[in-house]
Protein backbone atom coordinates (compact mmCIF):
# COMPACT_ATOMS: atom_id res chain seq x y z
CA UNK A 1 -5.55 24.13 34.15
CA UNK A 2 -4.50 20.42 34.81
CA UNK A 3 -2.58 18.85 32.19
CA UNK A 4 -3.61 15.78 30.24
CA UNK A 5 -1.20 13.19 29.16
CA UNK A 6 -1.98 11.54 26.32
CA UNK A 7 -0.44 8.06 25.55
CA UNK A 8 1.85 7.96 22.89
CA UNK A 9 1.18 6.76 19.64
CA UNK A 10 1.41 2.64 19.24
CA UNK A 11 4.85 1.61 17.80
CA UNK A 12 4.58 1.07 14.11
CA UNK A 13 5.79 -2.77 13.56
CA UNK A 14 9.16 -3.66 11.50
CA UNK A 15 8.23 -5.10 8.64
CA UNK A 16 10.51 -8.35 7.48
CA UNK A 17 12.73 -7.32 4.18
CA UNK A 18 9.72 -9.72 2.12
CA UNK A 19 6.88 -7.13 3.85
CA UNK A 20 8.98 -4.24 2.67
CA UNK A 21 9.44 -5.74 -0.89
CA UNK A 22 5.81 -6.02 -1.15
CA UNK A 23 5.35 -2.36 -0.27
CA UNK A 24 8.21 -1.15 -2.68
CA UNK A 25 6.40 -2.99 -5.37
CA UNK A 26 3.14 -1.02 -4.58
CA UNK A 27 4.76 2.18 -4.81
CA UNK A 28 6.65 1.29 -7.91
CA UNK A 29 3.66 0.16 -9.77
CA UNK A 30 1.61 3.81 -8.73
CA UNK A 31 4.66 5.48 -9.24
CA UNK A 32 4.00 3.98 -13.01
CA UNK A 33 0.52 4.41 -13.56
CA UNK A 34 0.49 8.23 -13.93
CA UNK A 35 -2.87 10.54 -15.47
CA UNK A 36 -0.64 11.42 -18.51
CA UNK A 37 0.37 7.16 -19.35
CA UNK A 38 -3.71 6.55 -18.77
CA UNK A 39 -4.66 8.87 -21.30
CA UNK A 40 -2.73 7.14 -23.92
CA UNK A 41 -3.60 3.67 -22.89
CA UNK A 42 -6.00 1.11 -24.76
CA UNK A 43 -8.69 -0.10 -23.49
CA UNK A 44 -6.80 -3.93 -22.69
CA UNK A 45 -3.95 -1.86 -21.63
CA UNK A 46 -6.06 0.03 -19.34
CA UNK A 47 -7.73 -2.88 -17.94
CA UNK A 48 -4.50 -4.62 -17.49
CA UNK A 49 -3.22 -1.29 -15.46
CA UNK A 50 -6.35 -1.40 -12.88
CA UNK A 51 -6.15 -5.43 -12.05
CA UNK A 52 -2.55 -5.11 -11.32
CA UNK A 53 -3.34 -2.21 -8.89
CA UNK A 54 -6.26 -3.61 -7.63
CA UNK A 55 -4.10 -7.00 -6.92
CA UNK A 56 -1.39 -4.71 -5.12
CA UNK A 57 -4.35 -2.97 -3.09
CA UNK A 58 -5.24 -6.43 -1.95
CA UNK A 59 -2.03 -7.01 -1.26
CA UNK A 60 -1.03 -4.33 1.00
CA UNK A 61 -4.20 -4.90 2.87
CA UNK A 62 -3.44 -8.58 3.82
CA UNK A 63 -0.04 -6.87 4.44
CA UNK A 64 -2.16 -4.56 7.31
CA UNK A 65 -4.17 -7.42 9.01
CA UNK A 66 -0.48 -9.69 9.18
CA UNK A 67 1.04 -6.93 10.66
CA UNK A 68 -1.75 -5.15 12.73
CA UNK A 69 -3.94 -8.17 14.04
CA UNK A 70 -2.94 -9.75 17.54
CA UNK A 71 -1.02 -13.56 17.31
């Protein structure tokens, strides 16, 4: 049976120390926002929680297209 090479994967592009801060924030503020901390929150507490995830989503997605779309 004839053997199929398959192209590697793309290289993954180095992201500049301010990329990688922006990604270390991300994971710090999941990290945070843990099932057991949600139960207990407030309502504005729990609203607060979601926008500041929802503006690190948005974030790391503008993060993907800078890194990912051609110059």
């Amino acid at each position: 049976m004839p053997q199929h090479d398959t192209p590697p994967p793309p290289a993954r592009p180095a992201l500049t120390p301010a990329q990688s801060g922006r990604v270390e924030f991300a994971r710090r503020d999941l990290t945070d926002t843990r099932s057991p901390d949600l139960a207990r929150m407030s309502e504005p507490e729990l609203i607060l929680a979601i926008e500041r995830l929802r503006g690190r989503l948005d974030d790391l997605i503008a993060l993907i297209h800078e890194t990912h779309t051609a110059p």
